[in-house]
Each structure stands twice: as structure tokens, then as C-alpha cells.
C-alpha atoms as a PDB file:
ATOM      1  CA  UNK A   1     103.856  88.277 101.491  1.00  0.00           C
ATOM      2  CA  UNK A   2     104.595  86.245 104.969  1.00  0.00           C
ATOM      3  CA  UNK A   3     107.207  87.955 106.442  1.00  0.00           C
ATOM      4  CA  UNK A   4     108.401  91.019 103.737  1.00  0.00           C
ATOM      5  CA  UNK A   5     112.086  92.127 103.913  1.00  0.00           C
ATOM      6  CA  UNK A   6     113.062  95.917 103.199  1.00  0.00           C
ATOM      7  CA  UNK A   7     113.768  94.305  99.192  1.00  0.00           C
ATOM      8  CA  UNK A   8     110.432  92.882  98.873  1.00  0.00           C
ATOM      9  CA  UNK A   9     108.932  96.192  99.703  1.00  0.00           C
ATOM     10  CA  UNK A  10     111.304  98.531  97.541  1.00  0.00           C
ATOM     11  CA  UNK A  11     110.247  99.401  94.404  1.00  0.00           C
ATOM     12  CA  UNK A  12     106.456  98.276  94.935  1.00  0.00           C
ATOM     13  CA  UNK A  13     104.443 100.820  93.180  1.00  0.00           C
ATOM     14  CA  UNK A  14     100.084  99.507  93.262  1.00  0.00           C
ATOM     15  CA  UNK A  15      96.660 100.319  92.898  1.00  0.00           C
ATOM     16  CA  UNK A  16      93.924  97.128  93.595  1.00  0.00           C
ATOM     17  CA  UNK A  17      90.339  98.043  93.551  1.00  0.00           C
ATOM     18  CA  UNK A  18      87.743  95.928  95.525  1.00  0.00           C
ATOM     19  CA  UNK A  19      83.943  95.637  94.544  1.00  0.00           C
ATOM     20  CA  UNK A  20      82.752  96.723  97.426  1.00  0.00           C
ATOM     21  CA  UNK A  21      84.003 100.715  95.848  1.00  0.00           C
ATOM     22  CA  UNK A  22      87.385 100.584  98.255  1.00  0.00           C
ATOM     23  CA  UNK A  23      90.503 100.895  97.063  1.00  0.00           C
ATOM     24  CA  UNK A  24      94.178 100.135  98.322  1.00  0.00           C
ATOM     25  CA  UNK A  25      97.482 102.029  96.820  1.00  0.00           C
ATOM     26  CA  UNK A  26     100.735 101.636  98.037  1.00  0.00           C
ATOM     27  CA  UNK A  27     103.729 103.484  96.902  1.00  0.00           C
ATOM     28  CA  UNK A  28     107.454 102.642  98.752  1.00  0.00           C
ATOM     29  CA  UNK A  29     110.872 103.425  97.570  1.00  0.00           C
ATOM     30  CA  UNK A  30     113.998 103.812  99.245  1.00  0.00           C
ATOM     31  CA  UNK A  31     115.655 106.723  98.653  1.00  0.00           C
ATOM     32  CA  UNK A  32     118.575 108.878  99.398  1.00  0.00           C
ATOM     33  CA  UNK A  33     116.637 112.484  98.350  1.00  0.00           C
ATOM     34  CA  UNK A  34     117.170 114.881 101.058  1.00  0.00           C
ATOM     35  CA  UNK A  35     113.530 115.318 102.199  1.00  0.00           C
ATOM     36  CA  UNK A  36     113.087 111.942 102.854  1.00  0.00           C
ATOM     37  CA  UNK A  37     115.970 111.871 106.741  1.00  0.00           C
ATOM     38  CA  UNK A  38     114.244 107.967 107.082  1.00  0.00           C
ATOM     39  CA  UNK A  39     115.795 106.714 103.268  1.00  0.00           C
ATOM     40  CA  UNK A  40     112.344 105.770 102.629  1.00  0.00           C
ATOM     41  CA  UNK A  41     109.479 107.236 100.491  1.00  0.00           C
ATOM     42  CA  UNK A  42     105.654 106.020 100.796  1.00  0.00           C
ATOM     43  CA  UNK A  43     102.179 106.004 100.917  1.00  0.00           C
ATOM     44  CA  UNK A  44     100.089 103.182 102.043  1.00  0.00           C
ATOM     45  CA  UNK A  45      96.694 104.169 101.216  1.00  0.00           C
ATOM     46  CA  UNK A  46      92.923 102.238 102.475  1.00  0.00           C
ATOM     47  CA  UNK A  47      90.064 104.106 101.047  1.00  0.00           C
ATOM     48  CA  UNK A  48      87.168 104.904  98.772  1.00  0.00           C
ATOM     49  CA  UNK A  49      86.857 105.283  94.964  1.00  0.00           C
ATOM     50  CA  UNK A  50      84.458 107.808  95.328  1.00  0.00           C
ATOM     51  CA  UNK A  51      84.338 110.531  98.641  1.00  0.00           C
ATOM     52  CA  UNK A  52      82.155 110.296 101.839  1.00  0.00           C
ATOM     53  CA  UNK A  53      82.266 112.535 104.776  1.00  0.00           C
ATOM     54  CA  UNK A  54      82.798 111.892 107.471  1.00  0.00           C
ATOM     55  CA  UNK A  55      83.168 108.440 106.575  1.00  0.00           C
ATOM     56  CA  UNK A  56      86.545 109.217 104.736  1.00  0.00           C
ATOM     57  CA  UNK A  57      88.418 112.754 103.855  1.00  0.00           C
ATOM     58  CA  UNK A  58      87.769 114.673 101.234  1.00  0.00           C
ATOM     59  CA  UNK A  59      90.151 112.966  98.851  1.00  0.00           C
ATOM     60  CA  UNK A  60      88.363 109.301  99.951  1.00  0.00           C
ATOM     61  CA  UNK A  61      90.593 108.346 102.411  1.00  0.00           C
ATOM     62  CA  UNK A  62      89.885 105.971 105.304  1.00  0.00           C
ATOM     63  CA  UNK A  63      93.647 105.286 106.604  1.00  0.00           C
ATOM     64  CA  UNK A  64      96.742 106.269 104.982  1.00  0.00           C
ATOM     65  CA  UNK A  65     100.183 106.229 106.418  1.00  0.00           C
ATOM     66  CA  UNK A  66     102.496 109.099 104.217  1.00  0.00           C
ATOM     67  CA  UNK A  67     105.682 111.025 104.442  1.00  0.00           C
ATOM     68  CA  UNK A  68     104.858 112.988 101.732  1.00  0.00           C
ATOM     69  CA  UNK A  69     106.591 115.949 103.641  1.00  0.00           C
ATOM     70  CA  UNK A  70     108.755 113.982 105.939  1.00  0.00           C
ATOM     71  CA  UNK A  71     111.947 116.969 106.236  1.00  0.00           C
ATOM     72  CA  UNK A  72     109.566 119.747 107.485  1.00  0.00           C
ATOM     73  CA  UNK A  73     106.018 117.340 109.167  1.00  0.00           C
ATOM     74  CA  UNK A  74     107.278 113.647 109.700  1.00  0.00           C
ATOM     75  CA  UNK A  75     105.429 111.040 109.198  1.00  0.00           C
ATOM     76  CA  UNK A  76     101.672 111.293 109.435  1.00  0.00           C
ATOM     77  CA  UNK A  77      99.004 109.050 109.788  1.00  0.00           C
ATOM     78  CA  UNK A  78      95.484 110.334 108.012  1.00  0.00           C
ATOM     79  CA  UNK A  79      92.576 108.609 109.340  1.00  0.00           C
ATOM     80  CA  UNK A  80      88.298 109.921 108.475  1.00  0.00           C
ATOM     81  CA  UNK A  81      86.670 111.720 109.708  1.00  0.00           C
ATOM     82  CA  UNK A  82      89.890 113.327 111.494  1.00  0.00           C
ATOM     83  CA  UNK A  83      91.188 116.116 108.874  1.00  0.00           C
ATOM     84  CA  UNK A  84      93.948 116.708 110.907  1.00  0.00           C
ATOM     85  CA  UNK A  85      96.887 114.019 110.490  1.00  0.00           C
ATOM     86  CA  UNK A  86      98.740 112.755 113.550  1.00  0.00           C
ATOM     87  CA  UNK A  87     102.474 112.810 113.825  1.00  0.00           C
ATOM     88  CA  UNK A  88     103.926 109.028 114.552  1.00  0.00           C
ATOM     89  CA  UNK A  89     107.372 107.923 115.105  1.00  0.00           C
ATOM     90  CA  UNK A  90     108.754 105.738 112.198  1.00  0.00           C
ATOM     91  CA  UNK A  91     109.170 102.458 113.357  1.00  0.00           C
ATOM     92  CA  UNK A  92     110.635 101.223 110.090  1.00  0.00           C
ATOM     93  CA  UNK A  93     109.168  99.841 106.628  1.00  0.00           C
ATOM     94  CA  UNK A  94     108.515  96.646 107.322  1.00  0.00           C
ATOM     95  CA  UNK A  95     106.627  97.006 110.583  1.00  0.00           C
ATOM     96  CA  UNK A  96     104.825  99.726 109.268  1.00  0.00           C
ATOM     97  CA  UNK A  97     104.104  98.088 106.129  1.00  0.00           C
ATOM     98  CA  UNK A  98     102.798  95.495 108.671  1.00  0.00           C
ATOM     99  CA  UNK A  99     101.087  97.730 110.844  1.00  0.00           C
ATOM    100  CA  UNK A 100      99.264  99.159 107.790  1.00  0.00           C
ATOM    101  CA  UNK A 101      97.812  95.531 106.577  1.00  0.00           C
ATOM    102  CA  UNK A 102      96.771  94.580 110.423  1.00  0.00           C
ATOM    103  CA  UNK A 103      94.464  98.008 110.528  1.00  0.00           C
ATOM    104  CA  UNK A 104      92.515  97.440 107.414  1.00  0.00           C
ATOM    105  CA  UNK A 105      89.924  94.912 106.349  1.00  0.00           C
ATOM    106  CA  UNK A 106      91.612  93.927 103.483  1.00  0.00           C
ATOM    107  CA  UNK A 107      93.801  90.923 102.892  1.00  0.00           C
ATOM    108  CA  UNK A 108      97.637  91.767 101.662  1.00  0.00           C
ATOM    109  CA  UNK A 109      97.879  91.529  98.093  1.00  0.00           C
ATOM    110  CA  UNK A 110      98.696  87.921  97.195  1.00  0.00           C
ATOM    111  CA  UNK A 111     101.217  88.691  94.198  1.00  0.00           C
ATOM    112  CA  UNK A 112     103.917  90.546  96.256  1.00  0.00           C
END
């Protein structure tokens, strides 16, 4: 996607797994739920298929930007071997969405 607009990235819901045993899942929706003060829900996920500390979390994660619990922590940034997310200030979907691809060594996925 060259240049994504808050409707390209609404609605996109995918997994892709890479040979090298990586894995990249992204989740956004807009939404209008209470929990979620931004009107967006996602995960952008960069990690493994199978777990290796310290080189990811517990769960296999390398990166991941969430709100998961946006209303009560924000939005967090999870990055191995660091258990402990950091807080960052929302700069908006598509610059996040952005940010995400740029710190990875992945390429975007070609069909969005």
C-alpha cells in the first residue's frame, strides 16, 4: 500500500507467515466502543511462530504496537526482551501503521 488512507486500513483483519518461522498479524478497526477514546482498535504484531527468550516475549513477540486496554493503559508498544510495555502517544493510524512497517524487516503486505 503506497500511501494508506484511514479506509484502506479499516476493516483489515491478517495473519502472513514467513519461512524464516516469523510471523506478522495486524488487526485495525475503527470503532466507536467506549474503551477505545482514539475511535480506533488494533494490533500490529512482528514476531515468532514459536517463543524465544529473550529474543521475543513469552507469547513470541518481537514488536507489537496494541491498545488492547486503551481507556485504563493507552497505547503500548511491546518490544523483546523488554516485558514491560512502554506508553506512546497516538500519533494516528496511518502514521503508526507506517511507523510499524519502517521498524520491521518485513516488506508491507503487497495485497492491501
Amino acid at each position: 500500500m503506497a500511501s494508506p488512507t484511514d479506509d484502506d486500513l479499516d476493516g483489515i483483519t491478517t495473519t502472513e507467515k514467513y519461512r524464516d518461522g516469523t510471523v506478522v498479524r495486524v488487526f485495525v478497526m475503527r470503532t466507536t466502543r467506549d474503551a477505545y477514546p482514539s475511535g480506533w482498535a488494533y494490533k500490529l504484531h512482528y514476531g515468532t511462530t514459536e517463543p524465544n527468550p529473550p529474543e521475543t516475549l513469552d507469547d513470541g513477540t518481537i514488536r507489537r504496537y496494541d491498545n488492547s486496554h486503551e481507556d485504563t493503559k493507552g497505547h503500548e508498544l511491546h518490544v523483546a526482551p523488554d516485558p514491560e510495555p512502554e506508553t506512546i502517544e497516538f500519533p494516528g493510524m496511518i502514521e503508526l501503521w507506517n511507523r510499524f512497517w519502517s521498524e520491521i524487516p518485513k516488506d508491507e503486505f503487497d495485497d492491501r
